[in-house]
Protein backbone atom coordinates (compact mmCIF):
# COMPACT_ATOMS: atom_id res chain seq x y z
CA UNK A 1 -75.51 -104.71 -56.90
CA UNK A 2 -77.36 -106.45 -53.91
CA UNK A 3 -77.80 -110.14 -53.91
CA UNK A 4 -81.62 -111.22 -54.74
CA UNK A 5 -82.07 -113.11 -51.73
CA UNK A 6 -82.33 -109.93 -49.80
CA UNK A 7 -85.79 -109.15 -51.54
CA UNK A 8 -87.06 -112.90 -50.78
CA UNK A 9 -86.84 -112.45 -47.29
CA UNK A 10 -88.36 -109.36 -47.46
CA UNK A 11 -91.44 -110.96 -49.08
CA UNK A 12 -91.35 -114.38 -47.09
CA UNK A 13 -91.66 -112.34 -44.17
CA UNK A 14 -93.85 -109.16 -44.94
CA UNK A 15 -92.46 -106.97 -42.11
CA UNK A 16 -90.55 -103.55 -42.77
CA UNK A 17 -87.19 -103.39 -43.91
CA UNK A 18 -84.59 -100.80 -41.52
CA UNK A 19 -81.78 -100.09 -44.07
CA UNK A 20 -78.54 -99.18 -43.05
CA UNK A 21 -75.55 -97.43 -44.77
CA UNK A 22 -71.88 -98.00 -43.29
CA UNK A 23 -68.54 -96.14 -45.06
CA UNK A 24 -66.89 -98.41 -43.27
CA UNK A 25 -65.07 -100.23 -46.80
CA UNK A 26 -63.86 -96.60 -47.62
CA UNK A 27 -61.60 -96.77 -44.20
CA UNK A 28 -61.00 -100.39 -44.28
CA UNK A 29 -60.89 -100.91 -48.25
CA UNK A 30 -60.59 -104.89 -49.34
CA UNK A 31 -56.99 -104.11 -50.85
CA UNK A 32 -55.00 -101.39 -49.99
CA UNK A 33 -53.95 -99.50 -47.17
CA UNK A 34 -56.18 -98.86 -43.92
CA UNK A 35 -56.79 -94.98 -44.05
CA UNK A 36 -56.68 -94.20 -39.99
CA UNK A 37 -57.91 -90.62 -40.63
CA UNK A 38 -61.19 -91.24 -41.57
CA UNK A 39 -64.47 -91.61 -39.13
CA UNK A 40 -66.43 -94.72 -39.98
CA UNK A 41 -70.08 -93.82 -39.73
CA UNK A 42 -73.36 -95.82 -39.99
CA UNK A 43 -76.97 -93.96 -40.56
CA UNK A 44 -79.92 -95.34 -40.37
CA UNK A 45 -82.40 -94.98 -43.29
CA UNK A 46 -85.83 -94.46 -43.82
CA UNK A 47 -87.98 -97.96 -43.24
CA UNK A 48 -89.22 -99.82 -46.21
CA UNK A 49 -92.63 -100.68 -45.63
CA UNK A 50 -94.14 -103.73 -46.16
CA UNK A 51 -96.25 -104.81 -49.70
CA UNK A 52 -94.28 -103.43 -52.83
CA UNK A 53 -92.94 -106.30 -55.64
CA UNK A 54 -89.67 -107.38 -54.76
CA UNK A 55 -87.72 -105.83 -58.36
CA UNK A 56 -89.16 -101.90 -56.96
CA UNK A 57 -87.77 -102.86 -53.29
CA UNK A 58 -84.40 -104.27 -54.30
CA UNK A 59 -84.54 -101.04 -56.79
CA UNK A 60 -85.65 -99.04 -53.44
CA UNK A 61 -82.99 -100.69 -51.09
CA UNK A 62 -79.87 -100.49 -53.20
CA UNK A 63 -80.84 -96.51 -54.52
CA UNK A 64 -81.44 -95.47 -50.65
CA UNK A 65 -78.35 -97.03 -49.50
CA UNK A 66 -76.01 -95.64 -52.52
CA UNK A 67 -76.94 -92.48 -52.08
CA UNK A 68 -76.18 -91.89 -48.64
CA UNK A 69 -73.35 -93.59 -49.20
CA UNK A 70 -72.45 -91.23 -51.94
CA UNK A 71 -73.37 -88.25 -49.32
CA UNK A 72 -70.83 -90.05 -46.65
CA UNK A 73 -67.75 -89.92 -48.54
């Protein structure tokens, strides 16, 4: 899960959110072995506009970033 602090700065400063999905811990896992075969790529996600609560945009943020992770792997 996302840490909370990400949805306080998104209401402290009231401006859209660009969200971002990288594969890049499925080619360079934490533990393991590098896997050299695989293409690291990064998409860029629809904004999040300004004005929802902060729960439905963390809720928003971590759903549109898992699933194109899930579509990138």
């Amino acid at each position: 899960s996302f840490k909370k602090g990400v949805s306080r700065i998104y209401d402290e400063l009231k401006i859209i959110c660009q969200p971002v999905a990288i594969n890049s811990g499925y080619v360079w896992p934490k533990r393991g072995i590098k896997n050299n075969k695989r293409t690291i790529t990064i998409s860029i996600l629809k904004p999040i506009q300004p004005g929802i609560s902060k729960d439905e945009f963390l809720t928003n943020l971590e759903h549109c970033i898992y699933s194109e992770l899930d579509l990138l792997c």
